[in-house]
N, C-alpha and C. Protein backbone atom coordinates (compact mmCIF):
# COMPACT_ATOMS: atom_id res chain seq x y z
N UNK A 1 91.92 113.31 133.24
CA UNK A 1 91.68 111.98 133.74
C UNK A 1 90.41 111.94 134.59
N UNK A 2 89.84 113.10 135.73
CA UNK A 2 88.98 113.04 136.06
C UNK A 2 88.00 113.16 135.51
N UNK A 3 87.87 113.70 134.33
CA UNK A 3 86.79 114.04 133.90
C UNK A 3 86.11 112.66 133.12
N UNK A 4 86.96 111.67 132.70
CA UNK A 4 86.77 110.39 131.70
C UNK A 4 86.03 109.74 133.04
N UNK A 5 86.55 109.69 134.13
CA UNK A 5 86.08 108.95 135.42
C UNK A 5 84.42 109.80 136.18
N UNK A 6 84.00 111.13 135.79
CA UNK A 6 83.27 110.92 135.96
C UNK A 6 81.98 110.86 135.14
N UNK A 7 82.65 110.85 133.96
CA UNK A 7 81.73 110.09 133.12
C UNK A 7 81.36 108.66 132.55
N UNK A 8 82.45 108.37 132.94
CA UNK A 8 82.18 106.53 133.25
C UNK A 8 81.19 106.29 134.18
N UNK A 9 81.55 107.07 135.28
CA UNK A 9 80.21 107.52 136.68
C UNK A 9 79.10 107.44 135.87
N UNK A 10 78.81 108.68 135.40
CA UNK A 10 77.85 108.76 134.97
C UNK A 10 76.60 107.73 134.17
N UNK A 11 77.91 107.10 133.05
CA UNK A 11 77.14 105.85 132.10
C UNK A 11 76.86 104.72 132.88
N UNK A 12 77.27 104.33 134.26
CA UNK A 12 77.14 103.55 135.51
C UNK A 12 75.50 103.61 135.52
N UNK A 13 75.30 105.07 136.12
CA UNK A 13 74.19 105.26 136.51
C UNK A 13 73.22 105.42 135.59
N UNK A 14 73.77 105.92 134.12
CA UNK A 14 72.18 105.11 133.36
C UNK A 14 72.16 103.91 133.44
N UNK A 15 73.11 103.16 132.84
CA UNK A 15 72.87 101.76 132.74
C UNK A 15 72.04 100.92 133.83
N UNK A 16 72.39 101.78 135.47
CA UNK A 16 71.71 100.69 136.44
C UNK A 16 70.18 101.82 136.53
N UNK A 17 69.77 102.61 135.87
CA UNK A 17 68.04 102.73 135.87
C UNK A 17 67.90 102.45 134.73
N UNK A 18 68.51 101.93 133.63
CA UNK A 18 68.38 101.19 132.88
C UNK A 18 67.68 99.88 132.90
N UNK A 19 68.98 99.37 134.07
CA UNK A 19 68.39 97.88 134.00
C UNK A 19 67.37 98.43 135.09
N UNK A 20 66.93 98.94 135.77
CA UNK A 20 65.57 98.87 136.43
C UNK A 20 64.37 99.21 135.74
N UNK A 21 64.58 100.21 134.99
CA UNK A 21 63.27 100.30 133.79
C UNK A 21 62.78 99.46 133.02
N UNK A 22 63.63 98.75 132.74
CA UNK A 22 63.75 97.39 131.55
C UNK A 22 63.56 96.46 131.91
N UNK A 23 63.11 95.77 133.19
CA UNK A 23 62.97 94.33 133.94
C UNK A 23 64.66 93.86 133.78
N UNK A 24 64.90 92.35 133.21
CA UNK A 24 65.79 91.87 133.37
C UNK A 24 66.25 92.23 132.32
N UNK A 25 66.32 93.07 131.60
CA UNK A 25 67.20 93.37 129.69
C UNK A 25 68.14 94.25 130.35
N UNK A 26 69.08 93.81 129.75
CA UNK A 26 70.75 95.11 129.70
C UNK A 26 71.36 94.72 128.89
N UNK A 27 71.78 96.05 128.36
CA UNK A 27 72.56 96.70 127.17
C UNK A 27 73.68 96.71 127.39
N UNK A 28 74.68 96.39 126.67
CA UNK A 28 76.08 96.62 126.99
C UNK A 28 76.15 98.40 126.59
N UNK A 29 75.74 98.37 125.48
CA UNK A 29 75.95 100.03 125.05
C UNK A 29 75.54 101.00 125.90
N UNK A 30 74.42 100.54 127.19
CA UNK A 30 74.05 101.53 127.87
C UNK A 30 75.44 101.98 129.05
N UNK A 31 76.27 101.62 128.95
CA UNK A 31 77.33 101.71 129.95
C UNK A 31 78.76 101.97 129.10
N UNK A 32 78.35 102.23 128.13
CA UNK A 32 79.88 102.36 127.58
C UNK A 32 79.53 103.71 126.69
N UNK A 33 81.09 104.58 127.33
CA UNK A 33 81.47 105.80 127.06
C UNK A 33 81.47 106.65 125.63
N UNK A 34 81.63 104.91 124.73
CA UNK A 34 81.29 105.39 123.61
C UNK A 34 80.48 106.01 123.21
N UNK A 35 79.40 106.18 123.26
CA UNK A 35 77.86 106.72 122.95
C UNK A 35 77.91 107.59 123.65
N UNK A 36 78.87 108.35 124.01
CA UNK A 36 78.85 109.76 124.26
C UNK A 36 79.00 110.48 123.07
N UNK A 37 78.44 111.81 123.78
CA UNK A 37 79.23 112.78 122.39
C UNK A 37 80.82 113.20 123.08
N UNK A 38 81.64 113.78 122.04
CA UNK A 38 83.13 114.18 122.01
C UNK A 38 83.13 114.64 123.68
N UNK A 39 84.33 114.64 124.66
CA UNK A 39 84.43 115.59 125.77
C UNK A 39 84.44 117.03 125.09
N UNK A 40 84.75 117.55 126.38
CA UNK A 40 84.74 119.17 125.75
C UNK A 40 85.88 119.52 125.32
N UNK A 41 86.15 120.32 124.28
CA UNK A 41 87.48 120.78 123.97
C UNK A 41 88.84 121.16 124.96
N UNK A 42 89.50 121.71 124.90
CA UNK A 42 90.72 122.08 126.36
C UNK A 42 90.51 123.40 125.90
N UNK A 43 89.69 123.88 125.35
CA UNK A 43 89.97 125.42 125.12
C UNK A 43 89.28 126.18 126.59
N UNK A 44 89.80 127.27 126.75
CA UNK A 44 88.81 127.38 128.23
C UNK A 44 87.48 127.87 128.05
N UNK A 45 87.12 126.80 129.60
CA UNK A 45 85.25 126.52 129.94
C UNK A 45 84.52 127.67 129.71
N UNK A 46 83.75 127.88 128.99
CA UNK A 46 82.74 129.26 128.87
C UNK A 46 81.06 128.41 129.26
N UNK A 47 80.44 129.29 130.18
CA UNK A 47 79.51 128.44 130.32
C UNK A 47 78.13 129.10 129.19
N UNK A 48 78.75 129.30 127.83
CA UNK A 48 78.11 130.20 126.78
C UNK A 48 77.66 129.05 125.92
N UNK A 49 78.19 128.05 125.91
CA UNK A 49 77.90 127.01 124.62
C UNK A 49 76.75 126.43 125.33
N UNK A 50 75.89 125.66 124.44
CA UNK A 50 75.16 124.71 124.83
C UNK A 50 75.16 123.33 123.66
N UNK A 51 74.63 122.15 124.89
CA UNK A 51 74.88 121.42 123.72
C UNK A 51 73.46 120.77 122.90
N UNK A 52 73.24 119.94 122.32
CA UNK A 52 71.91 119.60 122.07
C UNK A 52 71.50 118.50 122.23
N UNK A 53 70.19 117.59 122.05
CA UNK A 53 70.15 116.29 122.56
C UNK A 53 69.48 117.20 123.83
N UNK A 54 68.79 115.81 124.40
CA UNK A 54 67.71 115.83 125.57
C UNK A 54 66.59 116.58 125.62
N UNK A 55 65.46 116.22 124.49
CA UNK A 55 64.33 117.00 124.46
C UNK A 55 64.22 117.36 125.42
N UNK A 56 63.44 118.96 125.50
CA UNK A 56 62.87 119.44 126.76
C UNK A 56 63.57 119.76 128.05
N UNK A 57 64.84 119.10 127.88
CA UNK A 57 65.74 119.01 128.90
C UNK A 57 66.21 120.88 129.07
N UNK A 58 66.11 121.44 130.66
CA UNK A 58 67.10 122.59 130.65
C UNK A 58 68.40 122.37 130.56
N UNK A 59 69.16 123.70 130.37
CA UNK A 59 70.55 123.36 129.95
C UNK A 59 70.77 123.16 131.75
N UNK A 60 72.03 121.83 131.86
CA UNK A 60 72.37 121.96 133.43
C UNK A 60 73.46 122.89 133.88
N UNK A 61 74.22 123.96 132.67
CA UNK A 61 75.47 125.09 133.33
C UNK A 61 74.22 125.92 133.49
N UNK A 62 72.65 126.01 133.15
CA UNK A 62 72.20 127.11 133.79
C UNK A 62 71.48 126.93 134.81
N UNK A 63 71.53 125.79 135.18
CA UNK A 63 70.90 125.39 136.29
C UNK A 63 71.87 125.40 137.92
N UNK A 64 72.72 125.10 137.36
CA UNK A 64 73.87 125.48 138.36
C UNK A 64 74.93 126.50 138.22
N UNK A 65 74.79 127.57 138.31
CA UNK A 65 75.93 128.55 138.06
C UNK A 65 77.50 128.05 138.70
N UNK A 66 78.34 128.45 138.38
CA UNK A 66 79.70 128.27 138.84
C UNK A 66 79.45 128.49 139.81
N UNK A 67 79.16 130.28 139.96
CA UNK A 67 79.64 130.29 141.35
C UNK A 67 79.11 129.68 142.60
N UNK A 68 77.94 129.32 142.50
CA UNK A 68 77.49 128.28 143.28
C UNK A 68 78.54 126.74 143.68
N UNK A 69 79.04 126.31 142.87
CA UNK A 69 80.74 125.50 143.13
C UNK A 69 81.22 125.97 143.22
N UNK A 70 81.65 127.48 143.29
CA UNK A 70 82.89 128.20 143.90
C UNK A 70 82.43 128.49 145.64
N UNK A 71 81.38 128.77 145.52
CA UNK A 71 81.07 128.66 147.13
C UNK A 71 80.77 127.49 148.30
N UNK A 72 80.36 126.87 147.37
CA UNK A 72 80.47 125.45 148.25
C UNK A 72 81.86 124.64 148.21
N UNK A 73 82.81 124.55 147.16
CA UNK A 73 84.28 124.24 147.88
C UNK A 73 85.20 125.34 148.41
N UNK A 74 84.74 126.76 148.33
CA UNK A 74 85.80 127.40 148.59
C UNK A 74 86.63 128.63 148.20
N UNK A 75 85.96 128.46 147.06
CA UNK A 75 87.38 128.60 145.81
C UNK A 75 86.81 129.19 144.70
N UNK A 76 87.82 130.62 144.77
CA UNK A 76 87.05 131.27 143.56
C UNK A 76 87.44 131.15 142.11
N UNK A 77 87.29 131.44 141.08
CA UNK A 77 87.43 131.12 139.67
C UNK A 77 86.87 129.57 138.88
N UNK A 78 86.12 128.75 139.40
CA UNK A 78 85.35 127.69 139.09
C UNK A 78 84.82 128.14 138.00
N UNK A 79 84.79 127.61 136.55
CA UNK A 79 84.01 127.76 135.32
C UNK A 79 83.63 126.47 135.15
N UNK A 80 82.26 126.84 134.07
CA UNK A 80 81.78 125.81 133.96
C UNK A 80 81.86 125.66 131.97
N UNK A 81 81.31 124.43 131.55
CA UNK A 81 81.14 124.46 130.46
C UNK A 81 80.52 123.00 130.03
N UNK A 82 79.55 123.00 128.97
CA UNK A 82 78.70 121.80 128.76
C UNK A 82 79.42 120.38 127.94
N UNK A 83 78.89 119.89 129.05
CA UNK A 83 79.98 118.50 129.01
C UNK A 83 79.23 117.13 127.74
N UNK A 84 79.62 116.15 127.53
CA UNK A 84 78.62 115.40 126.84
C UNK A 84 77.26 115.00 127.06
N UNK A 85 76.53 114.96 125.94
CA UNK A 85 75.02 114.44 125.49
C UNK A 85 74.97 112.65 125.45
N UNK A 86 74.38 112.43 126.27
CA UNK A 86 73.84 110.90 125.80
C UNK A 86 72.35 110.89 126.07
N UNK A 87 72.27 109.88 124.83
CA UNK A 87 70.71 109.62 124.57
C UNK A 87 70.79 107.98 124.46
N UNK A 88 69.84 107.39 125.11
CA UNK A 88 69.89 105.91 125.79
C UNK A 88 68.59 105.35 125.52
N UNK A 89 68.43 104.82 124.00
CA UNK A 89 67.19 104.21 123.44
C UNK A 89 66.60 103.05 124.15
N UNK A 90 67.42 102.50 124.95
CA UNK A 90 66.74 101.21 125.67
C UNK A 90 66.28 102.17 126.66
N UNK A 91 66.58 102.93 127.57
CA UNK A 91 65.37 103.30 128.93
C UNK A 91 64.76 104.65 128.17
N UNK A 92 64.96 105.71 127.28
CA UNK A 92 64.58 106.63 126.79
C UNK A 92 65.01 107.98 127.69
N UNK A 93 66.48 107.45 128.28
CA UNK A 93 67.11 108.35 129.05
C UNK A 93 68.03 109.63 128.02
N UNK A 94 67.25 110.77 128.23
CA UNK A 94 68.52 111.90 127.52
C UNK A 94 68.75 113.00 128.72
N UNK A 95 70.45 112.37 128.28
CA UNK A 95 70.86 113.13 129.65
C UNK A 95 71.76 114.31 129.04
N UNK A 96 72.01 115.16 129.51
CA UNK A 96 72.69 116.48 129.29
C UNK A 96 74.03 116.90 130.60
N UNK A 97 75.01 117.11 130.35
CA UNK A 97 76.24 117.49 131.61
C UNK A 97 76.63 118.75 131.06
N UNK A 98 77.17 119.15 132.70
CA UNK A 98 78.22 120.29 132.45
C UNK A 98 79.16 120.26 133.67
N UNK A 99 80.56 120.29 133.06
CA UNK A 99 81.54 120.51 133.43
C UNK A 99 81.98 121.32 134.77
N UNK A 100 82.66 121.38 135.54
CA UNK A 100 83.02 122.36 136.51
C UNK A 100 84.54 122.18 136.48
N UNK A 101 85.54 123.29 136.47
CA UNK A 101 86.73 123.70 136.36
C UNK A 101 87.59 124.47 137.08
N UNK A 102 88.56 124.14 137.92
CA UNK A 102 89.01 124.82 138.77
C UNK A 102 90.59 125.14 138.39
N UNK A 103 91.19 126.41 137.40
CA UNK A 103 92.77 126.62 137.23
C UNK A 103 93.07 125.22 136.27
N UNK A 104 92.30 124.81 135.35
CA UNK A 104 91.88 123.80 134.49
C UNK A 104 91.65 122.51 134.34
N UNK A 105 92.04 122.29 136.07
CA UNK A 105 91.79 121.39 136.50
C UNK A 105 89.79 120.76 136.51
N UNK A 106 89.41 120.08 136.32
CA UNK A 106 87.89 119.18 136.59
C UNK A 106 88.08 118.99 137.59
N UNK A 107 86.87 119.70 138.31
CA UNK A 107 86.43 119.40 139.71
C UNK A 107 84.70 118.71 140.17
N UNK A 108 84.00 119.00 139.07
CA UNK A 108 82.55 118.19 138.74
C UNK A 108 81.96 118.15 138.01
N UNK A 109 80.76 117.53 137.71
CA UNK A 109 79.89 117.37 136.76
C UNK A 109 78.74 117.29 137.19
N UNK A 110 77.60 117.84 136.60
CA UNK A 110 76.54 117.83 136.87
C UNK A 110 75.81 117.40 135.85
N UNK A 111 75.10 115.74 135.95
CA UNK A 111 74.19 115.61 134.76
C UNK A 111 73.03 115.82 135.15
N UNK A 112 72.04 115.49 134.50
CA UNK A 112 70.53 116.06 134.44
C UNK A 112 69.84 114.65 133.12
N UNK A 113 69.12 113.78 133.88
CA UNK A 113 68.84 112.75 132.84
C UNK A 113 67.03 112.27 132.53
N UNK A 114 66.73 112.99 131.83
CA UNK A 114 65.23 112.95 131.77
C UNK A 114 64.57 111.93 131.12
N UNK A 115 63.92 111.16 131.37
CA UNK A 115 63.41 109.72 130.93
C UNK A 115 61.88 109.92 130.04
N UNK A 116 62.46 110.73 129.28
CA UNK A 116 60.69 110.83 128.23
C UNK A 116 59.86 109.31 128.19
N UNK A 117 58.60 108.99 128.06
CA UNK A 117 58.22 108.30 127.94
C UNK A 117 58.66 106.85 128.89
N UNK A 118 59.08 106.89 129.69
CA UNK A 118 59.53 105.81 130.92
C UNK A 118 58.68 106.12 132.28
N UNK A 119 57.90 105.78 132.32
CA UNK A 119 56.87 105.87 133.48
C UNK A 119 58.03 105.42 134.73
N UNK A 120 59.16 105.71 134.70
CA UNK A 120 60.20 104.60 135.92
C UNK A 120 59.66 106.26 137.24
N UNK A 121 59.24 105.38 138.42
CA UNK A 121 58.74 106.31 139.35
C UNK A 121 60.49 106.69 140.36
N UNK A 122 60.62 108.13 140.90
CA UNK A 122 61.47 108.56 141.64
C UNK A 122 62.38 107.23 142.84
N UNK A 123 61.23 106.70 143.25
CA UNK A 123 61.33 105.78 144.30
C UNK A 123 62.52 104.48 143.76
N UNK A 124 61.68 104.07 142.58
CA UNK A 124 62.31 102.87 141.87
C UNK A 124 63.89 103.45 141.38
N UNK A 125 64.10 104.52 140.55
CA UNK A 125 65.50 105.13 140.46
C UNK A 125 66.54 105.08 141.68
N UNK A 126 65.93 105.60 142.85
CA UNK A 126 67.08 105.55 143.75
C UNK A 126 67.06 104.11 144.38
N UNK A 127 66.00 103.39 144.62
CA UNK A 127 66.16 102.00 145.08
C UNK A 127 67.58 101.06 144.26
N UNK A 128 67.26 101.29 142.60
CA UNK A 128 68.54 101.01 142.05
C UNK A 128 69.48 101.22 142.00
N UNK A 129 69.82 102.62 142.04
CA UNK A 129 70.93 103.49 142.66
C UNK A 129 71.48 102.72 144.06
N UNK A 130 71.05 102.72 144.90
CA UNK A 130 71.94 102.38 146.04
C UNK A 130 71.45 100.53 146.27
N UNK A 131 70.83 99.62 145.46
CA UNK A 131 71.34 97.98 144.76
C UNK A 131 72.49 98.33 144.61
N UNK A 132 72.95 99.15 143.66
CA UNK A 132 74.13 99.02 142.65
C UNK A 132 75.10 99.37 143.48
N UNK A 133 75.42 100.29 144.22
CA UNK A 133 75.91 101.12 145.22
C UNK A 133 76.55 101.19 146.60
N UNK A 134 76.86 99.76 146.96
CA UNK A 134 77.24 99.70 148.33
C UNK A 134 78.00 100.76 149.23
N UNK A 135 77.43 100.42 150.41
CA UNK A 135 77.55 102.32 151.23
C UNK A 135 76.94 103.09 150.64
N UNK A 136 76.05 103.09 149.96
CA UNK A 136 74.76 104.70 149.66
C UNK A 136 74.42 104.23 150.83
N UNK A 137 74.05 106.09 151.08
CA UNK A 137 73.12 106.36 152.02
C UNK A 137 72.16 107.66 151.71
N UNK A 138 70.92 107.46 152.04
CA UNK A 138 69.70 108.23 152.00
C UNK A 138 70.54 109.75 152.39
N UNK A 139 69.67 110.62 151.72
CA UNK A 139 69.90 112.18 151.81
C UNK A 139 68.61 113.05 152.08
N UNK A 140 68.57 113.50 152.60
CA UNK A 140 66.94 113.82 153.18
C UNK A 140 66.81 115.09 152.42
N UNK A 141 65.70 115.93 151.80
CA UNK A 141 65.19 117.27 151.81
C UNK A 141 65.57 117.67 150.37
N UNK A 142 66.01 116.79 149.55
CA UNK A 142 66.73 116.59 147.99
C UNK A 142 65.44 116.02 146.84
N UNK A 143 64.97 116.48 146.03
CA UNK A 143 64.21 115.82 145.16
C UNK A 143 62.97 115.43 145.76
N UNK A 144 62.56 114.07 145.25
CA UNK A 144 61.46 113.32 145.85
C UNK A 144 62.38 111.82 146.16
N UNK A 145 63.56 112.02 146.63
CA UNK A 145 64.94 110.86 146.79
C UNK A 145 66.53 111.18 146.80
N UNK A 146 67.03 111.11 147.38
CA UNK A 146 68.56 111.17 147.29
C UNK A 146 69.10 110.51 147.96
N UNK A 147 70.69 109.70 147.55
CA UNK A 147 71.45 109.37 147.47
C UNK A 147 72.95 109.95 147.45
N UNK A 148 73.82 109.67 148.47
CA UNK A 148 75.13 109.54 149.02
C UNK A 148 75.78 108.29 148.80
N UNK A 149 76.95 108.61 147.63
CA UNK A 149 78.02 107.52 147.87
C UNK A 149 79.02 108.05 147.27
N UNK A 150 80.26 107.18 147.79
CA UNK A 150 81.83 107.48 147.53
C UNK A 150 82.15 105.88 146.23
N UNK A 151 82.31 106.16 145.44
CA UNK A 151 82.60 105.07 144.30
C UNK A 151 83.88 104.22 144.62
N UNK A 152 84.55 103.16 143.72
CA UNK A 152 85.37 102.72 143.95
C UNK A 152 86.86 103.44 143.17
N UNK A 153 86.14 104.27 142.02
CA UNK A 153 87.16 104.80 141.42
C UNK A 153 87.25 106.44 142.29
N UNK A 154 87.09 106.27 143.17
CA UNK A 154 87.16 107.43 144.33
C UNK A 154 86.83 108.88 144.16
N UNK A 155 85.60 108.74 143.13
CA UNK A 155 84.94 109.74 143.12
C UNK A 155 83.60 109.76 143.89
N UNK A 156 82.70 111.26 144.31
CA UNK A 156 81.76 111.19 145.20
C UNK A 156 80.36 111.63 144.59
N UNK A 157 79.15 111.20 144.67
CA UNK A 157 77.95 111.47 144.23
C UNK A 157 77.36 111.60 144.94
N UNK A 158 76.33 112.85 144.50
CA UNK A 158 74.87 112.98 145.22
C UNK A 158 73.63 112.77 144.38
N UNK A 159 73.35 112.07 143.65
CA UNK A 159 72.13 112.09 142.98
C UNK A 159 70.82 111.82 143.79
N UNK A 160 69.83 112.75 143.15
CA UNK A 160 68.19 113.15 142.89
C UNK A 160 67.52 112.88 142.15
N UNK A 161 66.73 112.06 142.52
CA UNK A 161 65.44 111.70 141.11
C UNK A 161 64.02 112.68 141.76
N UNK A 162 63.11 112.72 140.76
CA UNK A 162 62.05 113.69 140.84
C UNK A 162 61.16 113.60 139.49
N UNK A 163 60.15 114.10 139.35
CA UNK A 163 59.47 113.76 138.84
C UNK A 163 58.91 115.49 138.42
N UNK A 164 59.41 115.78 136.81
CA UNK A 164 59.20 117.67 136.81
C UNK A 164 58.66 117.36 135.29
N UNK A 165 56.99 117.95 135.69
CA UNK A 165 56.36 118.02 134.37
C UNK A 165 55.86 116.88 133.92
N UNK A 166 55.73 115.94 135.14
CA UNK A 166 55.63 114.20 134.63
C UNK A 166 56.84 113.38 133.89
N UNK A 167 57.69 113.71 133.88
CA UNK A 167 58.70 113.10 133.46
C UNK A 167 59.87 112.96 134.46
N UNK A 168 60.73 111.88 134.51
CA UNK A 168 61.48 111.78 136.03
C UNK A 168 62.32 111.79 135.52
N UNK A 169 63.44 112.27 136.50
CA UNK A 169 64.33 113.20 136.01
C UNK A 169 65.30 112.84 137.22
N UNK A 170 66.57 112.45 136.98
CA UNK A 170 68.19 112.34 137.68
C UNK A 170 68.72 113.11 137.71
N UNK A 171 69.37 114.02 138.65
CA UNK A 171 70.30 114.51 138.44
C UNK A 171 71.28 114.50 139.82
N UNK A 172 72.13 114.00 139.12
CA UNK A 172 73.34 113.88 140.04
C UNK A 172 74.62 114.67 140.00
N UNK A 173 75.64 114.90 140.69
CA UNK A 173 76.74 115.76 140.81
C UNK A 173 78.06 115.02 141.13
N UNK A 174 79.07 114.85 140.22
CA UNK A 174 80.10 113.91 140.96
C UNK A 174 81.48 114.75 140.77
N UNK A 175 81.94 114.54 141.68
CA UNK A 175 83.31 115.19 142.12
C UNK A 175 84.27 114.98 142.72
N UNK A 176 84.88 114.80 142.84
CA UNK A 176 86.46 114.43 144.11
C UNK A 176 85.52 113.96 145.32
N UNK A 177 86.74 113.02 146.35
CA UNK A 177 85.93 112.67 147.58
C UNK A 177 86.32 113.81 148.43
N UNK A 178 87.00 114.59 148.41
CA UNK A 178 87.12 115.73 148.91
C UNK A 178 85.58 116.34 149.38
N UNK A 179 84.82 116.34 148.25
CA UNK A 179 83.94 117.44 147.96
C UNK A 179 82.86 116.28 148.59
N UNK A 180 82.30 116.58 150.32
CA UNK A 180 81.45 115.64 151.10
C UNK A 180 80.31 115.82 150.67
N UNK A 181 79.30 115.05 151.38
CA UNK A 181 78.06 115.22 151.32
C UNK A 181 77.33 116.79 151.49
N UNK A 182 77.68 116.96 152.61
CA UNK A 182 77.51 118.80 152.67
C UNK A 182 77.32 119.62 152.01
N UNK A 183 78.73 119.59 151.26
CA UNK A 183 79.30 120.74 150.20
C UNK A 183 78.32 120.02 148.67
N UNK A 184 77.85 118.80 148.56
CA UNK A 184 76.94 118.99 147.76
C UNK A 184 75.58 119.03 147.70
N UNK A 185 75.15 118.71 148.47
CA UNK A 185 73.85 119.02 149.00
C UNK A 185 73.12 120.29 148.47
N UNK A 186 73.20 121.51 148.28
CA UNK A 186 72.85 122.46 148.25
C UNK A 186 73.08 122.66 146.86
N UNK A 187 74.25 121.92 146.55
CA UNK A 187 74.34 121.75 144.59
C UNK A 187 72.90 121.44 144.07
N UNK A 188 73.17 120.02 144.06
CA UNK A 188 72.08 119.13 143.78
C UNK A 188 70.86 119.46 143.99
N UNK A 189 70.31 120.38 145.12
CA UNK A 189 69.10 120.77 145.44
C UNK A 189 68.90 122.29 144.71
N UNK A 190 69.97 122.97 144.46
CA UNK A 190 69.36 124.14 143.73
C UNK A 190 69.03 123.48 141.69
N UNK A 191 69.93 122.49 141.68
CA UNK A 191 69.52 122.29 140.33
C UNK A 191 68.48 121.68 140.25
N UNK A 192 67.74 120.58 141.65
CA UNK A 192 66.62 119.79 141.15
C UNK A 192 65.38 121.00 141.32
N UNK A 193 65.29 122.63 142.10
CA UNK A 193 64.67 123.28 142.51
C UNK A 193 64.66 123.90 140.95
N UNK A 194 65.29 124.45 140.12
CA UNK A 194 65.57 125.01 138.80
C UNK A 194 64.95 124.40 137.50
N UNK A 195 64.95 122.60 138.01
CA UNK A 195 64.78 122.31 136.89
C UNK A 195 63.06 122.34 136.65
């Protein structure tokens, strides 16, 4: 169940740099789950697969190792494994996820959403991000922007926009509200440092 929720998260947040890339145009398809690829199987998380989709894009289970989520909540045995591909022809967003797993339980996701050919600058991404977002709050020392918020379906995000190789680039982390600002902070910043 968490895991459908934070990928609904996720299609949220293309859709709203969506509609900021795009002036006043929005897509219904840019927000709906459909246009994902399949979730991941229930077989257990290996962070060995990769998936495809997102030119140029690094894979994000190697950008964030497990144990890096095993140390920031706590808790050892966290696996990871690569979560769905979406590719988003209205902003030219291809985003790439991976999974985080705790005793088989979903505990996060980490996407990574690279905007080929979308001149949309770092600044303008998170400005939309926290429009859309009531209670975001600024995150200092993250990207070239970050963002703090607790959703309504009571999951928690830290997303980063940045700009790697000329192309700008999201990546956000969503997880239980358990899992504070703190404990992701250092997520989010080793993957935007990686990518």
């Amino acid at each position: 169940m968490r895991i459908s929720r934070a990928f609904v998260l996720f299609a949220v947040v293309i859709a709203t740099v969506t509609a900021c890339s795009s002036g006043d145009q929005k897509t219904d398809n840019a927000a709906k789950p459909s246009s994902q690829a399949p979730a991941p199987s229930a077989a257990p998380p290996s962070s060995s697969a990769a998936p495809t989709g997102g030119a140029g894009a690094k894979e994000p289970c190697a950008l964030l190792p497990a144990e890096s989520v095993s140390k920031a909540i706590s808790a050892q045995g966290v696996t990871s494994a690569p979560g769905p591909v979406q590719d988003n022809a209205a902003n030219g967003g291809k985003a790439k996820t991976c999974v985080f797993s705790l005793n088989g339980k979903q505990i996060g996701a980490l996407a990574i959403t690279r905007f080929e050919g979308n001149k949309i600058k770092p600044a303008e991404m998170i400005a939309a991000l926290k429009k859309a977002k009531a209670g975001a709050t600024d995150v200092a020392g993250v990207g070239e922007g970050a963002i703090f918020y607790v959703d309504e379906n009571k999951t928690a995000t830290l997303a980063a926009a940045e700009l790697s190789n000329d192309v700008p680039v999201l990546v956000n982390y969503t997880g239980p509200t358990a899992m504070k600002q703190e404990m992701m902070v250092p997520l989010v910043k080793a993957a935007v440092d990686a990518n």
